[in-house]
PDB file of N, CA and C in Angstrom:
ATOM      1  N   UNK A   1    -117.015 312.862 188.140  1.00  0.00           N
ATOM      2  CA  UNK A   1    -116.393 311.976 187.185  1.00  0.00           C
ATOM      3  C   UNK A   1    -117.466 311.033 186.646  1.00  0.00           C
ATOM      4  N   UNK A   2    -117.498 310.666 185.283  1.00  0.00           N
ATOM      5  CA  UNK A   2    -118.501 309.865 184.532  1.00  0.00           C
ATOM      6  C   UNK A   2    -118.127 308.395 185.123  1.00  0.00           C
ATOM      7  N   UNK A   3    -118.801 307.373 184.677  1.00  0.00           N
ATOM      8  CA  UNK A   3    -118.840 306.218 184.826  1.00  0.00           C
ATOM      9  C   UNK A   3    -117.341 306.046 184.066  1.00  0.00           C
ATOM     10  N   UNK A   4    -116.138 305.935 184.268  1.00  0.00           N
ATOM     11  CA  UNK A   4    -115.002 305.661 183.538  1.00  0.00           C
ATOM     12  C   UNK A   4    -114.860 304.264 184.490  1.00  0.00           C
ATOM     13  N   UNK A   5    -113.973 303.348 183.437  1.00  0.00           N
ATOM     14  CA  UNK A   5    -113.721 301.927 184.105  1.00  0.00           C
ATOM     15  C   UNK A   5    -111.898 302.263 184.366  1.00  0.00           C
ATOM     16  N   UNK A   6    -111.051 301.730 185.209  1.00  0.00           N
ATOM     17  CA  UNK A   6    -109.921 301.730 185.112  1.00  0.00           C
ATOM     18  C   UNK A   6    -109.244 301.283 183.832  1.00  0.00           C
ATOM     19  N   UNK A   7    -107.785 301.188 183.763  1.00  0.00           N
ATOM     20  CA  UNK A   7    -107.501 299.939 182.951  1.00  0.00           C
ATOM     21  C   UNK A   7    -106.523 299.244 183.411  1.00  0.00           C
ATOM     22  N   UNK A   8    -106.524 298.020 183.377  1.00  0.00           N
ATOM     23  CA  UNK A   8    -105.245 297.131 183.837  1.00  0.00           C
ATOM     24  C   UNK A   8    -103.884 298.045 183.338  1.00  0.00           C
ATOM     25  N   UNK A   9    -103.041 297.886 183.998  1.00  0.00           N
ATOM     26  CA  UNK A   9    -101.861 297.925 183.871  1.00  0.00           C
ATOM     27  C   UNK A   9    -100.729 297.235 183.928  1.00  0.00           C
ATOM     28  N   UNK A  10    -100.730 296.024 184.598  1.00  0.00           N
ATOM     29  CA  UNK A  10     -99.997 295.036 184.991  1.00  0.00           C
ATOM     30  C   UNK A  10    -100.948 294.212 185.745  1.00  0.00           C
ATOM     31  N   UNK A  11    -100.076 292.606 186.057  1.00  0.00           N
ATOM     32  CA  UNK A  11    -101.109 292.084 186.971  1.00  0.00           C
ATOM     33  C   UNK A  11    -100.045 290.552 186.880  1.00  0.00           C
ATOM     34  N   UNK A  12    -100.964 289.663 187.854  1.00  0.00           N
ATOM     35  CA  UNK A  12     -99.810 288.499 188.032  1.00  0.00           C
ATOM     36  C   UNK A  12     -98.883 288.602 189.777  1.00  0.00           C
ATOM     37  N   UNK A  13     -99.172 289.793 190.338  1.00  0.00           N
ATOM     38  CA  UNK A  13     -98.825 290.239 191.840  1.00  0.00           C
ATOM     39  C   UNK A  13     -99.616 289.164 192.697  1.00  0.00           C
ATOM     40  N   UNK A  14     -99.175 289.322 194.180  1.00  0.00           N
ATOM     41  CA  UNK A  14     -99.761 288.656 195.462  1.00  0.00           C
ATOM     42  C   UNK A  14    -100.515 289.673 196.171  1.00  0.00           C
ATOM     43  N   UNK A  15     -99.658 290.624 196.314  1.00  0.00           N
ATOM     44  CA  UNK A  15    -100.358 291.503 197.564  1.00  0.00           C
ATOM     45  C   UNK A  15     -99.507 292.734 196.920  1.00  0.00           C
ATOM     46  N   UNK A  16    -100.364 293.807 196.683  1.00  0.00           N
ATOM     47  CA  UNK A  16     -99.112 294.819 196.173  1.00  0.00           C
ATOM     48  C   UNK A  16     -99.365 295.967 197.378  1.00  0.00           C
ATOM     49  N   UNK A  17     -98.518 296.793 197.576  1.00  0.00           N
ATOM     50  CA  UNK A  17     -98.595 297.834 198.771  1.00  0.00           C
ATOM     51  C   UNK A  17     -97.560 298.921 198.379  1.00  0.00           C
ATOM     52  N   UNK A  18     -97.934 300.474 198.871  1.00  0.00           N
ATOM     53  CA  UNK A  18     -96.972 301.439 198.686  1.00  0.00           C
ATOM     54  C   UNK A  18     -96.646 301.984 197.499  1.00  0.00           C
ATOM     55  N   UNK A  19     -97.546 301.996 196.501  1.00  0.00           N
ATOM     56  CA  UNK A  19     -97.245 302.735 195.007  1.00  0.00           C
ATOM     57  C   UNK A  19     -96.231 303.731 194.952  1.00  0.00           C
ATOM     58  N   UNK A  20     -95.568 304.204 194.481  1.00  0.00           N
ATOM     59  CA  UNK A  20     -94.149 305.421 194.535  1.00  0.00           C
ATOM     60  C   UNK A  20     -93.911 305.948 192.817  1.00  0.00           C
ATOM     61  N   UNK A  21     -94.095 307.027 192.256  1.00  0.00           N
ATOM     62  CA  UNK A  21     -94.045 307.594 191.149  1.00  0.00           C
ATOM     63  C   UNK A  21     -92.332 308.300 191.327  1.00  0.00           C
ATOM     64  N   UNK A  22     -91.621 307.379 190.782  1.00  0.00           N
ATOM     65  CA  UNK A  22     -89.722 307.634 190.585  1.00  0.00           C
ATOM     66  C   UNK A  22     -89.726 307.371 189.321  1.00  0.00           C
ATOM     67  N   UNK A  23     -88.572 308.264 188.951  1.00  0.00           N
ATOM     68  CA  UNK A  23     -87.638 307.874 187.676  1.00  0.00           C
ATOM     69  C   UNK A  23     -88.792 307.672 186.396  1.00  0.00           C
ATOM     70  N   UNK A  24     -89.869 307.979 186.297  1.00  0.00           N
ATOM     71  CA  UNK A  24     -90.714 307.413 185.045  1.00  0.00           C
ATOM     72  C   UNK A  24     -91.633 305.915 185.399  1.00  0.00           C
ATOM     73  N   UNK A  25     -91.613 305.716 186.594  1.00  0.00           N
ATOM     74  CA  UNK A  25     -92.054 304.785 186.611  1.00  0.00           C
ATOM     75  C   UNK A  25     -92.564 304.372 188.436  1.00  0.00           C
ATOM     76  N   UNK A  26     -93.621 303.375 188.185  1.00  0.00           N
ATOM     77  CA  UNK A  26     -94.268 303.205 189.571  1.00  0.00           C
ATOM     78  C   UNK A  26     -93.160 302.309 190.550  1.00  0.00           C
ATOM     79  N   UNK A  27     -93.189 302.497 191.174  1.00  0.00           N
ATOM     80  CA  UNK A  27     -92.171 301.646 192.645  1.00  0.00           C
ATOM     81  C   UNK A  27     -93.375 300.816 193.413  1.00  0.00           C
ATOM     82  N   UNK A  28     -93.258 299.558 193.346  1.00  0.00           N
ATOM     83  CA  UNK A  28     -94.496 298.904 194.543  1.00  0.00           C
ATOM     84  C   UNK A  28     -93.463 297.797 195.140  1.00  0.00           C
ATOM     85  N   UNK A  29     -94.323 297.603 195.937  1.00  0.00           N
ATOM     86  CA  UNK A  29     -94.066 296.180 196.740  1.00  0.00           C
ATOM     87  C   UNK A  29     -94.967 295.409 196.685  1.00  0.00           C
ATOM     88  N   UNK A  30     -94.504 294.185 196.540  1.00  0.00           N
ATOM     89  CA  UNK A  30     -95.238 292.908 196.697  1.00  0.00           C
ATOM     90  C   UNK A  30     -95.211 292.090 198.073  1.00  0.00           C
ATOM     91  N   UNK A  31     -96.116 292.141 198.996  1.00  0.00           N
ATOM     92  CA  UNK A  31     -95.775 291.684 200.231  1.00  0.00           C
ATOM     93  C   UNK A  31     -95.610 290.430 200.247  1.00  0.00           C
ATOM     94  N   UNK A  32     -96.450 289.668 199.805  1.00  0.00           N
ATOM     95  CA  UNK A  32     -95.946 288.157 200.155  1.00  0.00           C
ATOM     96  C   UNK A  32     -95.309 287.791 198.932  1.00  0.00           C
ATOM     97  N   UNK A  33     -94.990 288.707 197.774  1.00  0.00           N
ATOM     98  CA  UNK A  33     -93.833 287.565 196.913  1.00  0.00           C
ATOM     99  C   UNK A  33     -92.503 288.393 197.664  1.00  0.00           C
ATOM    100  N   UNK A  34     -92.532 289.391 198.640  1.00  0.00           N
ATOM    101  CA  UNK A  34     -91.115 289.557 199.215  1.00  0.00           C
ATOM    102  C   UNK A  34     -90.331 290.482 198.194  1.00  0.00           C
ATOM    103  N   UNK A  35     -90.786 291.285 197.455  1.00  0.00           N
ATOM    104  CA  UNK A  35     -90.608 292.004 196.209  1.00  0.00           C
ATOM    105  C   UNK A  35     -90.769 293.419 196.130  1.00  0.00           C
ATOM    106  N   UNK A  36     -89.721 294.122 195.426  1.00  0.00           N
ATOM    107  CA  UNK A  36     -90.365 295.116 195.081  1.00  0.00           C
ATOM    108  C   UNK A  36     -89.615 295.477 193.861  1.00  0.00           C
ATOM    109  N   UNK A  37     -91.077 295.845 192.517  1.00  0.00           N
ATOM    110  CA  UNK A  37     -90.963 295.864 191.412  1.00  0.00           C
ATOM    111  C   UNK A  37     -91.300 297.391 190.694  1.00  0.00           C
ATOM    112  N   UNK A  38     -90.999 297.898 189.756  1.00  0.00           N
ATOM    113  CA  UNK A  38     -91.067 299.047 189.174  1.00  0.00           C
ATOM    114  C   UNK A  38     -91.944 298.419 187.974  1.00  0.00           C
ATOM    115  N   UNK A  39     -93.134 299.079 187.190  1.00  0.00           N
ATOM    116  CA  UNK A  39     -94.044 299.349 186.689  1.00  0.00           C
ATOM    117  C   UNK A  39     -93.807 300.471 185.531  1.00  0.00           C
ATOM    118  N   UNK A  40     -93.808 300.382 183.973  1.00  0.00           N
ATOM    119  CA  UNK A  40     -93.754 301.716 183.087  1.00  0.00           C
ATOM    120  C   UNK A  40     -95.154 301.716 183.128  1.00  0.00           C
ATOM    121  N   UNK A  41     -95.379 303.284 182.208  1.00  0.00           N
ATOM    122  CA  UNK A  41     -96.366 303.719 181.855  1.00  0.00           C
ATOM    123  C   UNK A  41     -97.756 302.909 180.910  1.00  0.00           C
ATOM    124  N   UNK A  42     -96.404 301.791 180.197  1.00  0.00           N
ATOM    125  CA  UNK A  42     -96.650 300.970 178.835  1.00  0.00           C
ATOM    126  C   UNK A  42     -97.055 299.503 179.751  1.00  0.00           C
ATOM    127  N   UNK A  43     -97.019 299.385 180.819  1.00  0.00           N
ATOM    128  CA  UNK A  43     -97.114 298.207 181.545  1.00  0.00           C
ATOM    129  C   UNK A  43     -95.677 296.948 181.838  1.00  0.00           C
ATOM    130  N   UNK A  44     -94.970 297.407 181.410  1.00  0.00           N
ATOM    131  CA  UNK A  44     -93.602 296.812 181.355  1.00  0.00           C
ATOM    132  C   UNK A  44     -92.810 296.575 182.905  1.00  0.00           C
ATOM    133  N   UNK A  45     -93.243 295.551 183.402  1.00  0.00           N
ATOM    134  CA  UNK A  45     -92.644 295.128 185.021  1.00  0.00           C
ATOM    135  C   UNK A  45     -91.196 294.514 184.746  1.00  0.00           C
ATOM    136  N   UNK A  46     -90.186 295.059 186.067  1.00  0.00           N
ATOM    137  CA  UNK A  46     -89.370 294.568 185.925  1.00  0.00           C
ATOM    138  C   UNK A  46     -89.081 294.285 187.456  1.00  0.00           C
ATOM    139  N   UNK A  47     -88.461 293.537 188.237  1.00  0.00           N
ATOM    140  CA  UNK A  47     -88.027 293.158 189.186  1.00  0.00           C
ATOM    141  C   UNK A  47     -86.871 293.565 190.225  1.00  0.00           C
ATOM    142  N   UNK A  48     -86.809 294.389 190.733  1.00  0.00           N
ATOM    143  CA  UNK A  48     -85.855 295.331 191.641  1.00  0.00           C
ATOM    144  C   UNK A  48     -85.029 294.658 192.523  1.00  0.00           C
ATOM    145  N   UNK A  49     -86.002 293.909 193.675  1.00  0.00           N
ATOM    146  CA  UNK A  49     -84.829 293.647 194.773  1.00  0.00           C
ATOM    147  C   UNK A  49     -86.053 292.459 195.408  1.00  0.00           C
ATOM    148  N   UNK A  50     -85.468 291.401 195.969  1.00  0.00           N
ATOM    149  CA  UNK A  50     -85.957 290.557 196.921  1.00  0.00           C
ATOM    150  C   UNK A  50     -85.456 291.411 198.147  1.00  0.00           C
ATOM    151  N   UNK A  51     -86.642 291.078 199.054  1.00  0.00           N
ATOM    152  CA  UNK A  51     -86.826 291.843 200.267  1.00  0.00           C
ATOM    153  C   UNK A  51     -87.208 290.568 201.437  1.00  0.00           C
ATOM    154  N   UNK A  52     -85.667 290.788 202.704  1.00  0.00           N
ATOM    155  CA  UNK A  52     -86.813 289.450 203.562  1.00  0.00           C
ATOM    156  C   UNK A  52     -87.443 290.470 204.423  1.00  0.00           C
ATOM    157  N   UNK A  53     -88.498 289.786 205.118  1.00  0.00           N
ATOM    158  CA  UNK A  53     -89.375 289.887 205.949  1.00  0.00           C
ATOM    159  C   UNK A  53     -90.854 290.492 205.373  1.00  0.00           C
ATOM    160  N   UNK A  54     -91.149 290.682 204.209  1.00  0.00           N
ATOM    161  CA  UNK A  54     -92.424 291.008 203.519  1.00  0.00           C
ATOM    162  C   UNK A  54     -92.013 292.356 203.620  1.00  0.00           C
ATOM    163  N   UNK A  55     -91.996 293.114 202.118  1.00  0.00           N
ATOM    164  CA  UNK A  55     -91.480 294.108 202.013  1.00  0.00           C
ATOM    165  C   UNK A  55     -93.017 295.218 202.238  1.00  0.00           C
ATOM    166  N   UNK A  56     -92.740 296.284 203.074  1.00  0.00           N
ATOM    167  CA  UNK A  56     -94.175 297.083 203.130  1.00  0.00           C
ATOM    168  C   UNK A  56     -94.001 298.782 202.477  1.00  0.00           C
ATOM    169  N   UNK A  57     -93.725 299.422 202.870  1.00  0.00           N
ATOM    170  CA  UNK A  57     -93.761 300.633 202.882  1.00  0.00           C
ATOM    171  C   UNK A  57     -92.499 301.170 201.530  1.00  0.00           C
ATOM    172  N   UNK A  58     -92.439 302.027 201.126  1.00  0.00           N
ATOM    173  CA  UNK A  58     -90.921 302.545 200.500  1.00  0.00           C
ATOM    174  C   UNK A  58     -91.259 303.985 200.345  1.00  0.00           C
ATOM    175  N   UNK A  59     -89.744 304.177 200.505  1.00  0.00           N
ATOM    176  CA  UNK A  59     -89.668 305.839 200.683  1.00  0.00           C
ATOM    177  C   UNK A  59     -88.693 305.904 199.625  1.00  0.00           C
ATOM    178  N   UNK A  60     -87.963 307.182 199.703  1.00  0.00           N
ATOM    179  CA  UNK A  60     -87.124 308.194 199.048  1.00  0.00           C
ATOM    180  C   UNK A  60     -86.258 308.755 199.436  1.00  0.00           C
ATOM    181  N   UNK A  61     -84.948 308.951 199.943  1.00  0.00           N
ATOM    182  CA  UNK A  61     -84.006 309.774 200.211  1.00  0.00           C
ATOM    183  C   UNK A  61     -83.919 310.744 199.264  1.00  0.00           C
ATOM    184  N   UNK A  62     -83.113 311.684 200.224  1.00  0.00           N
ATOM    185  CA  UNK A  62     -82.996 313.280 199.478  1.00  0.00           C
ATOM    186  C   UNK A  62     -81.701 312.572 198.671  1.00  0.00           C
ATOM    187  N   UNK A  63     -81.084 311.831 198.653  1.00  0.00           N
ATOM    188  CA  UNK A  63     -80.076 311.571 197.202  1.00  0.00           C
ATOM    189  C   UNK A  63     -80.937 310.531 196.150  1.00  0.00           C
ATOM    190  N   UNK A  64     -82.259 309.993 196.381  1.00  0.00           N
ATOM    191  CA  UNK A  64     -82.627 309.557 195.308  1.00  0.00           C
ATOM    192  C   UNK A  64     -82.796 307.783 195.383  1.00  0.00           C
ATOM    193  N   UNK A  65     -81.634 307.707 197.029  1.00  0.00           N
ATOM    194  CA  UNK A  65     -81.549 306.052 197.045  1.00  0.00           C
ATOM    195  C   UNK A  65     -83.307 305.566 197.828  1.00  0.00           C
ATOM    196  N   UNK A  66     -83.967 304.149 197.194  1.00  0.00           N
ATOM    197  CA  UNK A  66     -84.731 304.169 197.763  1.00  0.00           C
ATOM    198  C   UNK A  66     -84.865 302.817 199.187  1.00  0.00           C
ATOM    199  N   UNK A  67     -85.959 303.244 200.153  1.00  0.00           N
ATOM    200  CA  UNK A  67     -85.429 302.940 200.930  1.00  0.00           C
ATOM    201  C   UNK A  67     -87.377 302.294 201.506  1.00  0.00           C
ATOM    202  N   UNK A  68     -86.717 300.435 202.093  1.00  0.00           N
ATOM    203  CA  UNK A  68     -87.762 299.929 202.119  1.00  0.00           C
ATOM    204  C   UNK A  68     -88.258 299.662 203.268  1.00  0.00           C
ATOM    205  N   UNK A  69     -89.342 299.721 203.731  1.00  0.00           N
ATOM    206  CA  UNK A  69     -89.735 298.910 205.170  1.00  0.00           C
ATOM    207  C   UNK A  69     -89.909 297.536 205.126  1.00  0.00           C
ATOM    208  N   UNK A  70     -89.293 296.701 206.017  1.00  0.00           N
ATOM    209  CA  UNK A  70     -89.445 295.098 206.132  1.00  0.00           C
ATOM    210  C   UNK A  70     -90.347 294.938 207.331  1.00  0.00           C
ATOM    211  N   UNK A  71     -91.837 294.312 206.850  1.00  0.00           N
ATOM    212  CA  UNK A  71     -92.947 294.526 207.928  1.00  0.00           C
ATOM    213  C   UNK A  71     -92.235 292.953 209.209  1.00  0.00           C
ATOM    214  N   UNK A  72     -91.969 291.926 208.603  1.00  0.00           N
ATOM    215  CA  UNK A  72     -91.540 291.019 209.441  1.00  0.00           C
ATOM    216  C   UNK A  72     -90.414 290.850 210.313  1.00  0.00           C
ATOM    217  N   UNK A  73     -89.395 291.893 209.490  1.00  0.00           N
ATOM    218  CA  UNK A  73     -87.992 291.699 210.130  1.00  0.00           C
ATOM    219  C   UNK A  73     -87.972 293.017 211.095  1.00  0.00           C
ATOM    220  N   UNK A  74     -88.597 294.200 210.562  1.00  0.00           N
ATOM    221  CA  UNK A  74     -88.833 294.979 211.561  1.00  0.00           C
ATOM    222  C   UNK A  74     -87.851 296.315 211.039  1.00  0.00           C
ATOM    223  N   UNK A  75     -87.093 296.308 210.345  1.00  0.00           N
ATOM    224  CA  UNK A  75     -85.700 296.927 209.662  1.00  0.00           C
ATOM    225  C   UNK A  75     -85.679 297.867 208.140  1.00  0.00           C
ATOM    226  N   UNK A  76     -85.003 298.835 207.785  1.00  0.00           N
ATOM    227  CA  UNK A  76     -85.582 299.174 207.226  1.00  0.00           C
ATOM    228  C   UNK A  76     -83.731 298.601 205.685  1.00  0.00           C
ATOM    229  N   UNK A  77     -84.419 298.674 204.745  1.00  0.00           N
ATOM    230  CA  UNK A  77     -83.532 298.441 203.341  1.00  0.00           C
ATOM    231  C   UNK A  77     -83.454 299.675 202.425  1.00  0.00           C
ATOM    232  N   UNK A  78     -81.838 299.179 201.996  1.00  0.00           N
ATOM    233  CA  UNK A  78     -81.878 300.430 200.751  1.00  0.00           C
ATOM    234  C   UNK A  78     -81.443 299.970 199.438  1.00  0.00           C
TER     235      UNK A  78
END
């Protein structure tokens, strides 16, 4: 790969963790804003769900619901 630079896509996060490619769009978590936000292609953030205990990990169920790890509380969210 040549010298290519990234490009921003969004920004304004704390701690982001767990990228997830759903529905057209990125799935992250924000650990210490307790967040997890979806990302378009176009850069367009929107705000999903407050999460307690610092939201870490996210998965996928086979029906599509998604499903979060809470690193502090220990538990998992859907």
């Amino acid at each position: 790969m040549r010298d290519r630079q990234a490009r921003m896509l969004s920004d304004g996060f704390l701690f982001l963790e767990a990228p997830k490619w759903r529905n057209g769009k990125i799935w992250i978590s924000d650990v210490f804003a307790s967040k997890v936000y979806t990302v378009t292609p176009e850069g367009e953030r929107e705000e999903v769900c407050l999460v307690p205990g610092r939201p870490a990990g996210l998965g996928v169920m086979a029906d599509g619901r998604l499903i979060i790890a809470s690193q502090a509380e220990r538990k998992l969210f859907q």
